[in-house]
Structure formats: C-alpha cells, structure tokens
Protein backbone atom coordinates (compact mmCIF):
# COMPACT_ATOMS: atom_id res chain seq x y z
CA UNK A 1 82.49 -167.45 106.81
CA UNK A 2 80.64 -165.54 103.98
CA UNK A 3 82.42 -164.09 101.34
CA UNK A 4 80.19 -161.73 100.27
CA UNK A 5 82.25 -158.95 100.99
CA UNK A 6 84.99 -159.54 98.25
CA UNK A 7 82.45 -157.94 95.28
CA UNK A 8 82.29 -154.69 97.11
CA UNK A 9 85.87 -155.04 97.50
CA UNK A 10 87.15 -156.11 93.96
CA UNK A 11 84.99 -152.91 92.92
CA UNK A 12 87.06 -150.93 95.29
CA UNK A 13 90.26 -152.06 93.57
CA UNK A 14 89.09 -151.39 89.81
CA UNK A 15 88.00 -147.65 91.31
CA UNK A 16 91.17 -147.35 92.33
CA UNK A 17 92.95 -148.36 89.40
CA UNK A 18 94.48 -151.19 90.91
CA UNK A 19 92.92 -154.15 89.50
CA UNK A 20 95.17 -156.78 87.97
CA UNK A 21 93.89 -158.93 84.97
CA UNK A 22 95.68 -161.60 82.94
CA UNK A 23 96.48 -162.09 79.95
CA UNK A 24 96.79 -165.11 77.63
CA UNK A 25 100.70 -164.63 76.36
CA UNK A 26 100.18 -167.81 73.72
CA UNK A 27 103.37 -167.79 72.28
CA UNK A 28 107.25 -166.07 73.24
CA UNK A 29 110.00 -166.80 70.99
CA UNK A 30 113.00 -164.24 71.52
CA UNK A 31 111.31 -160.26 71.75
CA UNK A 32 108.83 -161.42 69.94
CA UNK A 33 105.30 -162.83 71.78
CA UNK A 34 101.70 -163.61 70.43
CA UNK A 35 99.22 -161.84 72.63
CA UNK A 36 95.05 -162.70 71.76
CA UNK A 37 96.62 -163.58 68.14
CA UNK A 38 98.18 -160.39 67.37
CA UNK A 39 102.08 -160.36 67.23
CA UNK A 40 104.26 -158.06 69.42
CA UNK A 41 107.07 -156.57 70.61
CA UNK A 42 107.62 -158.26 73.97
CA UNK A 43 109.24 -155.50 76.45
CA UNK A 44 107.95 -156.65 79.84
CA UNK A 45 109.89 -160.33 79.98
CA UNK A 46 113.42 -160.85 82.98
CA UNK A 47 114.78 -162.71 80.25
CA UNK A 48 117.90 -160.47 80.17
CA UNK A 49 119.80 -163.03 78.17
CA UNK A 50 117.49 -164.33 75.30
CA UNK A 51 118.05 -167.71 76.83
CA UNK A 52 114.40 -169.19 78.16
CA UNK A 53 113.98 -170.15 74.20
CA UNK A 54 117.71 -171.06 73.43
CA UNK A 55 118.24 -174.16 71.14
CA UNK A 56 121.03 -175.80 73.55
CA UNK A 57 118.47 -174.99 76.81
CA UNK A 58 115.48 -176.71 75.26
CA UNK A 59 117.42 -179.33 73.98
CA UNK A 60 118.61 -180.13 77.08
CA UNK A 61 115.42 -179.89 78.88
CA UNK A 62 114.44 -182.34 76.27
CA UNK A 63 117.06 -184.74 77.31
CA UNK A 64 116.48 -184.46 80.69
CA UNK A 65 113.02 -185.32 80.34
CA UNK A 66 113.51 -188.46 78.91
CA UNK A 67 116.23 -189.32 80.97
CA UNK A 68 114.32 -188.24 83.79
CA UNK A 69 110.40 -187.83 83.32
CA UNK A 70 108.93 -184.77 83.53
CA UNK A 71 108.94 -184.32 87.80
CA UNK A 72 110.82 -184.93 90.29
CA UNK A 73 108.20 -187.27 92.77
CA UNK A 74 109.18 -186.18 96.04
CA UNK A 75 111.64 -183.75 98.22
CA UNK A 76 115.71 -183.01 97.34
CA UNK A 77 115.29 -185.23 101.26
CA UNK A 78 113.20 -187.94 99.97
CA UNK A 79 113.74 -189.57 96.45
CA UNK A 80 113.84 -186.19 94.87
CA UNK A 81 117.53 -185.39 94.54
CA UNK A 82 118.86 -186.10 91.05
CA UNK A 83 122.24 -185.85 89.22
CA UNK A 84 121.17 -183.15 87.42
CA UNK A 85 120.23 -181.50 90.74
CA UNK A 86 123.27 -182.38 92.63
CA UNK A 87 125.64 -181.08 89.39
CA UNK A 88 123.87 -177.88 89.36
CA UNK A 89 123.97 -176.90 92.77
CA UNK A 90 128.24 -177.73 92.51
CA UNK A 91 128.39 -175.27 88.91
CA UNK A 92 126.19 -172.33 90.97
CA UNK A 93 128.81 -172.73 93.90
CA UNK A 94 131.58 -172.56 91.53
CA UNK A 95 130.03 -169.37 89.49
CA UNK A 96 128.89 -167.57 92.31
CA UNK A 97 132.48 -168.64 94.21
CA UNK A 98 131.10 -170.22 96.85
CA UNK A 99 131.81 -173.66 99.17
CA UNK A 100 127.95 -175.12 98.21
CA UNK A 101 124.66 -173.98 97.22
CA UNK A 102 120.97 -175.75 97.46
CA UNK A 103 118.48 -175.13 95.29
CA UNK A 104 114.80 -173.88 95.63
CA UNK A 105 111.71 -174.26 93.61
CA UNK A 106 111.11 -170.65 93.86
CA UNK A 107 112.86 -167.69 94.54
CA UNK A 108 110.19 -166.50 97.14
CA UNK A 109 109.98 -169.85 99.00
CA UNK A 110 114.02 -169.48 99.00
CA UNK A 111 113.54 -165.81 100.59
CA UNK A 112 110.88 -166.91 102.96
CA UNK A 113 112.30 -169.97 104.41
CA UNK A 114 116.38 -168.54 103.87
CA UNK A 115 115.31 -165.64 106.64
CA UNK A 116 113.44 -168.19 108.84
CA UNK A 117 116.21 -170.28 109.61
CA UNK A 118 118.43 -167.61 110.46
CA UNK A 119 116.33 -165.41 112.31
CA UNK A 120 113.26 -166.09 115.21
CA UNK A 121 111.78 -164.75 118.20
CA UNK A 122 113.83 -162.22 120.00
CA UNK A 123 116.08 -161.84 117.07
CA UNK A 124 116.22 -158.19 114.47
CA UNK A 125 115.75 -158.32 110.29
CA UNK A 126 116.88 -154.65 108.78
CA UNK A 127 115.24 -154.72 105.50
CA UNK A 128 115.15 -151.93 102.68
CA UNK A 129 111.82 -150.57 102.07
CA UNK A 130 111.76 -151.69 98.74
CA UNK A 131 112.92 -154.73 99.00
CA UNK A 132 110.83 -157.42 97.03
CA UNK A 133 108.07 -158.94 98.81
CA UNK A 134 109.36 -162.01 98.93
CA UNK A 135 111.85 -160.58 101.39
CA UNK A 136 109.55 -158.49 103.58
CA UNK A 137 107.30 -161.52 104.53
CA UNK A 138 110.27 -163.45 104.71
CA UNK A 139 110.72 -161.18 107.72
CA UNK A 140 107.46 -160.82 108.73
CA UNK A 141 107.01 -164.45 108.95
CA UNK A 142 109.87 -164.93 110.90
CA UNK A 143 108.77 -163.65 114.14
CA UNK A 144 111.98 -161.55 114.55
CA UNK A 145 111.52 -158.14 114.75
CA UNK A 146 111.43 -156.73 111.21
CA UNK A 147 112.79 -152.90 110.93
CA UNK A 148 112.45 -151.28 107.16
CA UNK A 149 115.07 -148.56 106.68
CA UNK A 150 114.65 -145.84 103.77
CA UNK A 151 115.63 -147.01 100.62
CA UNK A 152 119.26 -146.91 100.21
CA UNK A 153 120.00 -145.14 102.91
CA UNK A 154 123.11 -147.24 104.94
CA UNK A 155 122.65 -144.05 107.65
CA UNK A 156 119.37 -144.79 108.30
CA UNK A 157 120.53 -148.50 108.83
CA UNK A 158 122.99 -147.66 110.93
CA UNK A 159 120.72 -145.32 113.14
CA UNK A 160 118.42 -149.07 113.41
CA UNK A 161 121.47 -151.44 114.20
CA UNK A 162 122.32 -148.81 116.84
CA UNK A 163 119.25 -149.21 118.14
CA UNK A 164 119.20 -153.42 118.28
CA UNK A 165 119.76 -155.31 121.41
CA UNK A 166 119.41 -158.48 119.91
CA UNK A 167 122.27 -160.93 119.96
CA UNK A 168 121.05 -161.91 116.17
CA UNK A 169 120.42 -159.81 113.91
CA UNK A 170 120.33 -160.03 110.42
CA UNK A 171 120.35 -157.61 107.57
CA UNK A 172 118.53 -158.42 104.24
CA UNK A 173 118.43 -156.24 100.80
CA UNK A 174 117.92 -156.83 97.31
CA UNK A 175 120.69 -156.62 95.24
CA UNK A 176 119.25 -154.80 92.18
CA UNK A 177 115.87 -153.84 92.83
CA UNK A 178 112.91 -154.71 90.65
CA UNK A 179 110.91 -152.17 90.21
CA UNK A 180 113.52 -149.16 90.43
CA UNK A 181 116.56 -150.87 88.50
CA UNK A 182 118.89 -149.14 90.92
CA UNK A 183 121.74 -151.33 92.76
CA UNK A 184 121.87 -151.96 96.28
CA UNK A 185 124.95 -149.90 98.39
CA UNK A 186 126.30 -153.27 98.76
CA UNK A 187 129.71 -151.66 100.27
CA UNK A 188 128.00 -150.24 102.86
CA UNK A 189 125.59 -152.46 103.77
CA UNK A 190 129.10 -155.15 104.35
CA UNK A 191 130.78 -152.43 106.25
CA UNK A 192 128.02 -152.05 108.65
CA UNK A 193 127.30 -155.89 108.84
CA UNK A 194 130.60 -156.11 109.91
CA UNK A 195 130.68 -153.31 112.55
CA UNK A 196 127.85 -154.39 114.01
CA UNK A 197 128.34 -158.58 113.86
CA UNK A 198 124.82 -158.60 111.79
CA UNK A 199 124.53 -161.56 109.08
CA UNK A 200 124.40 -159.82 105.46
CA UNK A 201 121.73 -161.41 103.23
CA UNK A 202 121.82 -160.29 99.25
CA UNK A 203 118.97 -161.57 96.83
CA UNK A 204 120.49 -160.61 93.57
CA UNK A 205 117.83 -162.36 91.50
CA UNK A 206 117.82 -159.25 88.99
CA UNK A 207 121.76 -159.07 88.83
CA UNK A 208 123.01 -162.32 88.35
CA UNK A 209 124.14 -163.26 84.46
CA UNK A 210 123.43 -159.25 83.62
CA UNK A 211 125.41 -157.23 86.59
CA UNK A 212 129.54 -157.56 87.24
CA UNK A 213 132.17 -157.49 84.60
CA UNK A 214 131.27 -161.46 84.00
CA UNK A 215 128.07 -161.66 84.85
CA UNK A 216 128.02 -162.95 88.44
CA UNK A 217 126.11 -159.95 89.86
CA UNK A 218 126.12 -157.10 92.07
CA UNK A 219 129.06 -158.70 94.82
CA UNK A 220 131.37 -158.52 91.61
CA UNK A 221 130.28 -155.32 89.95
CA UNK A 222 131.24 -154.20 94.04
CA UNK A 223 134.49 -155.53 93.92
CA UNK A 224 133.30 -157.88 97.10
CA UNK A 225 133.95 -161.21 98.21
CA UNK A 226 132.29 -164.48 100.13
CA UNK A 227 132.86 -162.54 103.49
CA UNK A 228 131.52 -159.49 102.52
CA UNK A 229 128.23 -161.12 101.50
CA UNK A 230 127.77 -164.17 103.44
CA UNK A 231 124.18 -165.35 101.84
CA UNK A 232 123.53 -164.75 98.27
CA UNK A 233 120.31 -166.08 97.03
CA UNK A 234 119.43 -166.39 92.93
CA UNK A 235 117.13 -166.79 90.99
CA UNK A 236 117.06 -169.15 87.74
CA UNK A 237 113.79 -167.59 85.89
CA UNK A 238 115.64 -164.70 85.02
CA UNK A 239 118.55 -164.63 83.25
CA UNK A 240 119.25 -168.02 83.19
CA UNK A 241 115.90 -168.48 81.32
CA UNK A 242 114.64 -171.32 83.35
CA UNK A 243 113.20 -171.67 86.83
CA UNK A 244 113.82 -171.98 90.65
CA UNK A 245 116.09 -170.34 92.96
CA UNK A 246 119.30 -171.23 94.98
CA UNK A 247 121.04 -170.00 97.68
CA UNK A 248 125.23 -170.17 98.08
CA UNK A 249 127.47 -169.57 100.71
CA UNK A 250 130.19 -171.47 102.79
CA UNK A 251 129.44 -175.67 103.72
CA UNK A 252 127.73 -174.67 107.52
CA UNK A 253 125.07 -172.24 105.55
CA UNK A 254 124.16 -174.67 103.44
CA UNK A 255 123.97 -178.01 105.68
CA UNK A 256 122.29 -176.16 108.34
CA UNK A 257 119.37 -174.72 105.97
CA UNK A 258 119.23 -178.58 104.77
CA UNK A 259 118.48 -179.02 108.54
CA UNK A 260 116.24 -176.65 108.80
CA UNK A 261 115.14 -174.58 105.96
CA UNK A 262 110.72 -175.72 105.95
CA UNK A 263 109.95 -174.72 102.88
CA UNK A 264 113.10 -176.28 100.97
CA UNK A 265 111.92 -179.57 103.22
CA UNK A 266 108.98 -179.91 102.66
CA UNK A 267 108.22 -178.97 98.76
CA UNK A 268 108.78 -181.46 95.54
CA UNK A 269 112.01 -180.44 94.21
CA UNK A 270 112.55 -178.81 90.65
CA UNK A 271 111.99 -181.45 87.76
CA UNK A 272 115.28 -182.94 87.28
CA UNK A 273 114.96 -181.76 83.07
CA UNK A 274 114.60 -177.68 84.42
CA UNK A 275 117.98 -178.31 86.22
CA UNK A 276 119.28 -180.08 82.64
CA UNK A 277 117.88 -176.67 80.61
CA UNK A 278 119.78 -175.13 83.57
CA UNK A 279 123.33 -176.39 83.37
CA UNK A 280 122.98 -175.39 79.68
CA UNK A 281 121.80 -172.12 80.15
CA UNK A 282 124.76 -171.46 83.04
CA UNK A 283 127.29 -172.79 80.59
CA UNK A 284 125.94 -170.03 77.95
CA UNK A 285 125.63 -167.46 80.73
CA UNK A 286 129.43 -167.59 81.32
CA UNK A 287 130.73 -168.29 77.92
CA UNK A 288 128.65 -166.10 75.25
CA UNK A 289 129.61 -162.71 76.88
CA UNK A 290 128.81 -160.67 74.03
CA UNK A 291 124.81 -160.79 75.67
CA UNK A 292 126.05 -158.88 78.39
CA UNK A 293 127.55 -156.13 75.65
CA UNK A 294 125.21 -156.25 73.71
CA UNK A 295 122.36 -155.39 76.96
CA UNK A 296 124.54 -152.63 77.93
CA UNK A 297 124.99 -151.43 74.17
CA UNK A 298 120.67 -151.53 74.52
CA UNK A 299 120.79 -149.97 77.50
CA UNK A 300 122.27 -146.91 76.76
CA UNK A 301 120.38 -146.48 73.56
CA UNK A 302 117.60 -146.39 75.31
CA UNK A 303 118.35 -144.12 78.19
CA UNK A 304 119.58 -141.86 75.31
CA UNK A 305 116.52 -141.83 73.73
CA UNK A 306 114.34 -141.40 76.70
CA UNK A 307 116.34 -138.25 78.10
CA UNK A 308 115.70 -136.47 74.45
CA UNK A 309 112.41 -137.26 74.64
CA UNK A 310 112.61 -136.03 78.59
CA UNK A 311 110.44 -138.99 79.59
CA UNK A 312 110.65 -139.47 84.17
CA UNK A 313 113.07 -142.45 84.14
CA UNK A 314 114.32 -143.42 87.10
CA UNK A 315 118.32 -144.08 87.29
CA UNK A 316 119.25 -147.19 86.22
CA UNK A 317 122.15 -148.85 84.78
CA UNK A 318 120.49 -152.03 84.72
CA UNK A 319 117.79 -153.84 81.79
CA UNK A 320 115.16 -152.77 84.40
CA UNK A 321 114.12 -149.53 83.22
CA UNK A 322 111.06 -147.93 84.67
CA UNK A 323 109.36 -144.93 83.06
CA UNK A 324 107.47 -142.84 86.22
CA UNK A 325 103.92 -141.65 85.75
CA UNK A 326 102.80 -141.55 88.90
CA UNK A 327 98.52 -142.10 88.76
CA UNK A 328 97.71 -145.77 88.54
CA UNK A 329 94.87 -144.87 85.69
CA UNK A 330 96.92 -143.09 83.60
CA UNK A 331 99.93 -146.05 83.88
CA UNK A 332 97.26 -148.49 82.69
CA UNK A 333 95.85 -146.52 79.88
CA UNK A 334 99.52 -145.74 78.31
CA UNK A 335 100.62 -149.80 78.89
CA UNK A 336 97.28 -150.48 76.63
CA UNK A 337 98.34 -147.57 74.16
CA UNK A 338 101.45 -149.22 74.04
CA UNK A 339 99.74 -152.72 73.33
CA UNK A 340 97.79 -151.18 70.45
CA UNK A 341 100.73 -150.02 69.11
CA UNK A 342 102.34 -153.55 69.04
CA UNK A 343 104.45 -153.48 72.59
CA UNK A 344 103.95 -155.37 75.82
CA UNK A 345 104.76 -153.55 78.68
CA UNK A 346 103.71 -153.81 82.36
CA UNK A 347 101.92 -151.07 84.05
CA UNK A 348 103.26 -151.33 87.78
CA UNK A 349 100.78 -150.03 90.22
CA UNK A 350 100.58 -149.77 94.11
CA UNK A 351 101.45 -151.92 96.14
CA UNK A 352 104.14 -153.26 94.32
CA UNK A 353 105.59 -149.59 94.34
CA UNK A 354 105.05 -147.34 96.93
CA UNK A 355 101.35 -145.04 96.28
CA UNK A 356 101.69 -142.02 93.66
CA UNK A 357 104.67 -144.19 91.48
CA UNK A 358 102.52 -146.03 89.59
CA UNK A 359 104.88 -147.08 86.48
CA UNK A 360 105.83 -148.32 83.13
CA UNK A 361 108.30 -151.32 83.99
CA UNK A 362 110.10 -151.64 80.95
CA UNK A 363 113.06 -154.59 80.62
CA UNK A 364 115.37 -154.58 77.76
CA UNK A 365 116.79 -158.16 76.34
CA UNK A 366 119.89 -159.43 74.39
CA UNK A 367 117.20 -160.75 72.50
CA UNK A 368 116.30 -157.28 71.70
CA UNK A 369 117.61 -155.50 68.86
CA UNK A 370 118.34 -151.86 68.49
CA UNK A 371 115.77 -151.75 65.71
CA UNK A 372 113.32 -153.05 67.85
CA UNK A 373 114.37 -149.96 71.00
CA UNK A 374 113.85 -147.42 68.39
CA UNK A 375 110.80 -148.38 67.27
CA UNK A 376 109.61 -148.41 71.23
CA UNK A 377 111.05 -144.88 71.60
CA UNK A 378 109.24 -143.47 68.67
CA UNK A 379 105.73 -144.97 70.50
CA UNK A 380 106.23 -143.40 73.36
CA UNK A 381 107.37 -140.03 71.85
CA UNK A 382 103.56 -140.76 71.27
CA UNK A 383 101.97 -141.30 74.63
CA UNK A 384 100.14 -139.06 76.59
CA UNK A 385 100.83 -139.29 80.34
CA UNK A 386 98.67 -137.11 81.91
C-alpha cells in the first residue's frame, strides 16, 4: 500500500492546530526540568507526590537492579515473576483493601485486556464519554456493545442499563478524570451497578496516593467499600513515581484474569528493580502524609489565584487543574508563552478533549512550592488567550 497520502494529511493536522511534536525533557529533578538547556518550572508532570526522583525510590531501584538485572526476561507466566513482583502485588492488595491484585506493564494494556476478559460478544460496556482512551478501546476492542453516556450523568446511565438485554453487562468510568480533574459520581455509579446486576469497573489512576483522607483514592474519599467497586485498576507512573499498572479485587477476579487476561499473558513483565523503586515509593505514599497536605494546601492557592485573575478553570479539587481556552491555536501559542517565560505546561488539544476545549492542563506537585504557584500565576496574569 502507498503511503503517500500521510503528507497531505500531517498538513491537515498542523492547519488544524492539532499537530503534536516532542520535546527533549533532558533532565527532571523535583519541579524543576531542563528543556533544550534552559531550566524550568516543570508544571505538566502526574508526579503528584515528588516521588519519581525520591532518594529511598532510586535507591531501591538501584538495589533491585543488581539483585535482579535490569529486565525481567519473560512473562509474570513464564520465568518472569519475581519476589519483588509477588511482594508488591500482596502491599497493593493490602493498601487498596483488597483479597489480591496482579500487576500490568501499563495502565492501558491493564484497561484494554481488564474489559476483555469480562466482557465479549453479546455482552454491554456503559462507559463515560470522557473516560480515558485507554478505557474506550478497551471497550471497543471487546466486541461487546460499547454505550458512552454523558459525562457524569448516572441518569443518562440509567436510561442505557434500562435499555440492555444483555445478561453481562459491565459498567466502566474513570475515577478522577484526566483532562477535567473532576471525580467520578462513584455513589451512583455503585447504586446503579447494583440495581441493575452490572459489574462496576473504576480506573482511579489519577486518584490513588492524592484522593481519600489517606491517600487510597476516590472509593475512600466516597466512603465505599470492595463491594461497591468490585474492579479497581491503578496506575504506578503517577503518584507512586514509578511505572506499570495493577488491578485489585477479591481472589476469583484476579485468578481468572491470570487465566485469561491476553495482554497481561502475553507481555514481559515489569523489571523486577521498578517493582523494588515501587515498594519504596508505596511505603512513602502511606507514611509521609504531609504530601497529601501540602497538594491540597497548593491546590487551593492556586484556584485562589486563578478566580482573581478570572481565568476559565474548570472545577477541580484535584492536582489536575485545567485552564479552558477553547481554540487549539491559541492553547498552543499561550503553552509556548508560558515556556518562554520559564514554565512547562501542556497544551491539550482535540481529540484528547472533546472539539472547541482545547486546554492548558496544568498539574500541581508536593514537589511544588508555593513560591513556585505564585510565580505561575503572575505569568499567566500575562497571557493573552484570544
């Protein structure tokens, strides 16, 4: 097949102001990252904990390495299942209060092959419409019939599940949502699993070590248990500050994805050293709770300081904080102002959010300080947005 067609294309996308380019990040240490040599103020990172450089993490990635080499050589089912991979899956079934968990390599290949096993031909997935898109071709892929409901909206669920003839359905949501910041109606989304005998799938990748009274995510902050939300899937690049995913829930969950869960099967597992830096980086998660305060102290600073300067942020309570500007040209243009002025922060652009919502995504750290959020609120007292 030619492929001629992709340069008429890729000049379609830069028209449109949707054309993504890289960028060399060459160093991160804290807030602080070296971008094409210049130093900045990094505002863009999910490390919501300051943990990805922490000394106890990389130490114990260190360890793990030479303990361990630096991959794993095969599948969790082959020779690929460490101690270091079998003790982290028992701590994230003890934090998250649940019978087991298995780890992923990714968060997406967790989503994907999560929805999969518990949902085929003939069966129903109810997903939110801005659910990540790990999740929607998690459903799409499954061959089950995938309905989207409006965001947030449990009615509008409920109007879909009354719809479903399907012995098997299965209803899957975000549990904070990554571009918006906003929480999931996790209550209702239970009550109607339960009224309806769906399966109630929660990928809290965004709440998990930030969300809840202790950190364990959006089912706490809810006041909900195990039954409430059967399968919670997490991820570890976040803010645990390393990599890979899991899912938890009760012993038949997890042996029967081990079963049949394809892409946990057949992928290398995690290198047994990123589930040392792991353990570590749980064990600081739980114990150091003044990150949490001190995100929440950064949070509200911020959302202060936005409101006076009456910039379009959308409601969040969350270190996802997204500043609405609505043309995909004019998003780009102030997330380069903002990089001449010494800040990194993503311009979020169609179709990761729905057309006309084009963004500033900007994500607040305990590595921040409140120095450092004042000095981002005075540059953007700056920007133009039109």
């Amino acid at each position: 097949m030619r492929l001629d067609w992709l340069a008429e294309r890729l000049a379609e996308i830069e028209a449109l102001g949707l054309y993504r380019r890289r960028r060399v990040v060459e160093r991160i240490h804290g807030a602080q990252a070296l971008v094409e040599g210049r130093p900045v103020l990094n505002f863009c990172s999910n490390d919501y904990l300051g943990l990805a450089d922490h000394p106890d993490v990389v130490a114990a990635f260190r360890r793990g390495a030479d303990m361990y080499g630096v991959g794993s050589g095969a599948s969790h089912w082959v020779t690929g299942h460490s101690p270091p991979h079998h003790a982290l899956e028992e701590e994230l079934a003890d934090f998250t209060g649940r019978e087991r968990a298995l780890l992923f390599s990714t968060g997406y290949m967790a989503n994907l092959g999560v929805i999969a096993a518990l949902a085929g031909r003939g069966d129903w997935v109810f997903e939110d419409r801005l659910n990540h898109a790990s999740l929607l071709d998690g459903g799409l892929l499954s061959g089950a019939r995938l309905k989207r409901y409006a965001h947030a909206d449990a009615e509008a669920l409920r109007s879909l599940l009354a719809e479903c003839p399907a012995a098997v359905k299965l209803i899957a949501s975000d549990g904070v949502f990554s571009m918006d910041g906003d929480l999931a109606p996790l209550p209702e989304l239970s009550k109607l699993a339960s009224q309806t005998n769906a399966s109630l799938m929660i990928d809290d990748a965004h709440g998990l070590g930030v969300v809840g009274p202790t950190g364990r995510g959006v089912v706490e902050h809810f006041g909900l248990g195990v039954a409430d939300v059967p399968v919670l899937v997490g991820t570890l690049g976040k803010a645990f500050g390393t990599f890979g995913a899991f899912v938890a829930g009760s012993e038949d969950l997890i042996e029967y994805l081990i079963q049949t869960c394809r892409p946990a099967i057949y992928t290398t597992a995690l290198p047994p050293a990123v589930a040392e830096a792991t353990r570590a980086s749980l064990r600081l998660l739980i114990a150091e709770t003044w990150r949490r305060d001190k995100l929440r102290l950064l949070i509200k600073r911020f959302r202060l300081g936005a409101a006076q300067l009456r910039l379009n942020l959308l409601a969040s309570d969350t270190p996802i904080q997204p500043i609405l500007v609505g043309d995909n040209h004019a998003a780009v243009q102030a997330s380069q102002s903002l990089l001449a002025a010494g800040f990194l922060v993503s311009a979020i652009r169609p179709p990761t959010v729905p057309e006309g919502t084009a963004r500033l995504r900007i994500t607040l750290s305990a590595a921040h300080q409140e120095s450092d959020v004042e000095r981002l609120l005075e540059a953007l007292a700056g920007l133009n947005f039109d």
